[in-house]
C-alpha atoms as a PDB file:
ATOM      1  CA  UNK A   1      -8.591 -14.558   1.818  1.00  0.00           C
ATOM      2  CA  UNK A   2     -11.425 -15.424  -0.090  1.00  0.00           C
ATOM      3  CA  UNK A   3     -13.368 -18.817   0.042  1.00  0.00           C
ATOM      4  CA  UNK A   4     -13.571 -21.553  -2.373  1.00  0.00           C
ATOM      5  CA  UNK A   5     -17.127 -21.033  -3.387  1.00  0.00           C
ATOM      6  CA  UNK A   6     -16.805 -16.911  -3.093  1.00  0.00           C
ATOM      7  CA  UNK A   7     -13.500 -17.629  -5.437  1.00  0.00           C
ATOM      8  CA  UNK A   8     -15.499 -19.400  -7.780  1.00  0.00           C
ATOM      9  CA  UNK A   9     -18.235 -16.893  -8.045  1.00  0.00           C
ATOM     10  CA  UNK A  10     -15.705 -14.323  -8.545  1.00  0.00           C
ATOM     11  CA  UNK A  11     -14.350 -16.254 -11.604  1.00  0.00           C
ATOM     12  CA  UNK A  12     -17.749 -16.774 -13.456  1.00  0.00           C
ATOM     13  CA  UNK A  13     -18.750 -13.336 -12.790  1.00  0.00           C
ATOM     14  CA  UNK A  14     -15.873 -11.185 -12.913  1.00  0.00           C
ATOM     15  CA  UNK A  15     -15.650 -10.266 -16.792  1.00  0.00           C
ATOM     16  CA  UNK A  16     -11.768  -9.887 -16.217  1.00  0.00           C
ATOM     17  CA  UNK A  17     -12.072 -14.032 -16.087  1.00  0.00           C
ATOM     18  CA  UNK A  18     -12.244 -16.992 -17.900  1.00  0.00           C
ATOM     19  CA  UNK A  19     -14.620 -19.720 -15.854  1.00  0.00           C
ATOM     20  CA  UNK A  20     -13.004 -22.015 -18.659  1.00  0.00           C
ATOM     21  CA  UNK A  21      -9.164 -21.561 -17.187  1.00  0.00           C
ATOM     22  CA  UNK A  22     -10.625 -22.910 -13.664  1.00  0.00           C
ATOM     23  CA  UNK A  23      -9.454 -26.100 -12.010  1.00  0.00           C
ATOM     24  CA  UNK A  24     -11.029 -27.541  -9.084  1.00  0.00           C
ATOM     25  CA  UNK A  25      -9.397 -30.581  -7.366  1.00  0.00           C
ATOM     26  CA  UNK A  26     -11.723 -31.781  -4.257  1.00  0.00           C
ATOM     27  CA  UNK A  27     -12.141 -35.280  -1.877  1.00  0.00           C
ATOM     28  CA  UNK A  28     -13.925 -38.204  -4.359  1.00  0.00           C
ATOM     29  CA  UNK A  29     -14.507 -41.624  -2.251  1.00  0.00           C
ATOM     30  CA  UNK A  30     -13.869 -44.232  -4.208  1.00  0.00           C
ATOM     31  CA  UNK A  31     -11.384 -42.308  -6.996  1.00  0.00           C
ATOM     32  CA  UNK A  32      -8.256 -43.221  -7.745  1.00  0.00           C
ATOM     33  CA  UNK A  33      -6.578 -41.635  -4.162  1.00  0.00           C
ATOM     34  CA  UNK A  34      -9.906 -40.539  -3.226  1.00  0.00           C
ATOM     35  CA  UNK A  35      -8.962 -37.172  -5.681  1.00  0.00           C
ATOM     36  CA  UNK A  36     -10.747 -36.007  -8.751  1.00  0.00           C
ATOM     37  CA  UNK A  37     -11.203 -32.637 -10.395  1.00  0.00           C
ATOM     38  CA  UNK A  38     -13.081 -30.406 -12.855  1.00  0.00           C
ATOM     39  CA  UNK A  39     -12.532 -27.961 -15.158  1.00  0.00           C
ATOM     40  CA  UNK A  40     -14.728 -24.361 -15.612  1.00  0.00           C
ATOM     41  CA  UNK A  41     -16.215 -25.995 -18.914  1.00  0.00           C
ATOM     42  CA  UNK A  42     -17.643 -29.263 -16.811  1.00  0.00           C
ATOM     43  CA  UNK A  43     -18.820 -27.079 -13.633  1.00  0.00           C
ATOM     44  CA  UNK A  44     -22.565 -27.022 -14.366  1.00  0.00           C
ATOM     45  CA  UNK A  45     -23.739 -24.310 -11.014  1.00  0.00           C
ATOM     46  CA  UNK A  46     -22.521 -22.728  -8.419  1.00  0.00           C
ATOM     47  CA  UNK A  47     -25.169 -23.165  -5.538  1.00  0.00           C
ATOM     48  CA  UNK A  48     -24.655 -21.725  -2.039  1.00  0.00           C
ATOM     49  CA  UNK A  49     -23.779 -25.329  -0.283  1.00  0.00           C
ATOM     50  CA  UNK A  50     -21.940 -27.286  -3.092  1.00  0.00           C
ATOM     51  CA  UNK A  51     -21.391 -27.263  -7.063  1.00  0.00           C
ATOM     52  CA  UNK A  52     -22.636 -29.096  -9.286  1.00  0.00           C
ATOM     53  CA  UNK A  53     -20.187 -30.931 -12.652  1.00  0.00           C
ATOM     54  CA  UNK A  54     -21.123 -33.423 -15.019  1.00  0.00           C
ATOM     55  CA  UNK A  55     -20.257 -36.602 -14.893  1.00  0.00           C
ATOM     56  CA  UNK A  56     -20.264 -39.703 -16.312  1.00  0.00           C
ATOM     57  CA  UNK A  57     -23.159 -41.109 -14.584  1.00  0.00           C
ATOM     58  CA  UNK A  58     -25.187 -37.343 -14.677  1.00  0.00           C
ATOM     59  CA  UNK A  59     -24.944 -34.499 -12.593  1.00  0.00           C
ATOM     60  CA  UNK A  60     -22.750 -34.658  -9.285  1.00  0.00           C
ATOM     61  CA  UNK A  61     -22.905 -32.218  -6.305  1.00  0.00           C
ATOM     62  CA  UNK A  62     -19.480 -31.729  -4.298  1.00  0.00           C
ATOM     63  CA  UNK A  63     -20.015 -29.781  -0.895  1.00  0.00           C
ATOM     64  CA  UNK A  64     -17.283 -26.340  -1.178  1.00  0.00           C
ATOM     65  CA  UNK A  65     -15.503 -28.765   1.886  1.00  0.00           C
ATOM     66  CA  UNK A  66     -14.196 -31.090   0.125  1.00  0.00           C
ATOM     67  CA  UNK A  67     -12.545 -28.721  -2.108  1.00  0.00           C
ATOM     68  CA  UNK A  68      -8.560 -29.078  -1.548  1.00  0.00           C
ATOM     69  CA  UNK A  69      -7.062 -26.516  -4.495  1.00  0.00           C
ATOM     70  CA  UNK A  70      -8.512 -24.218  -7.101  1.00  0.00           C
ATOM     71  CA  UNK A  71      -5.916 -23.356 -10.234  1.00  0.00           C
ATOM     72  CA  UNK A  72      -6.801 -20.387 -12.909  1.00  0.00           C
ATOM     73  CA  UNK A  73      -4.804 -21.287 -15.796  1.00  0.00           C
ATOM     74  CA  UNK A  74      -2.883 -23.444 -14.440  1.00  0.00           C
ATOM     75  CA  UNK A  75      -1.179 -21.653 -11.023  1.00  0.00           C
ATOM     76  CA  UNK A  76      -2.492 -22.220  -7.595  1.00  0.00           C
ATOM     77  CA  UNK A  77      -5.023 -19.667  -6.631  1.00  0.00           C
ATOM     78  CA  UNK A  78      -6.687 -21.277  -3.667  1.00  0.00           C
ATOM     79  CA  UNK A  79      -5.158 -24.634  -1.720  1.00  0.00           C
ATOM     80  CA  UNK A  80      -6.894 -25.541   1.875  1.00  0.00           C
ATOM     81  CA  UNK A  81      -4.274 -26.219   4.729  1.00  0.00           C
ATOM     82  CA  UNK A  82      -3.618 -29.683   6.019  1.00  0.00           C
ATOM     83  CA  UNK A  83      -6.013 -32.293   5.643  1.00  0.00           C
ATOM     84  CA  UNK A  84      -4.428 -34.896   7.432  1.00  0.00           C
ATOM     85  CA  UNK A  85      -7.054 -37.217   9.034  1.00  0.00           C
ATOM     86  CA  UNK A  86      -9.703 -36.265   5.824  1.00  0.00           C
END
């Protein structure tokens, strides 16, 4: 299986795909159930430890960890296991 982040690079690079039909739900202290997400059109880079969105405030980096499911047009194509005690 494929990682988050080597997921995501497969998406923006892989002609066959549309970065814009990606989801990305990850861990956000402070949000509404500590859960927030982006879409391909708000995902500014793809660096080697995290990714960077826009947000409200500016840019935002999220570390791949904190990623808990990645959607391409709108079915589940990555979800990480249990993260009880996260």
């Amino acid at each position: 299986m494929l990682t988050s982040h080597a997921l995501l690079l497969k998406y923006r690079h892989d002609p066959r795909f549309s970065f814009t039909d990606v989801g990305i739900w990850y861990i956000d202290r402070g949000a509404p159930g500590d859960r927030s997400w982006a879409y391909g059109a708000g995902i500014l880079a793809l660096e080697s430890q995290y990714f960077e969105i826009e947000s409200g405030s500016g840019t935002k980096c999220i570390p791949y960890h904190r990623i808990r499911r990645i959607t391409y047009a709108g079915g589940v194509a990555w979800e990480k296991g249990d993260d009880a005690g996260e």
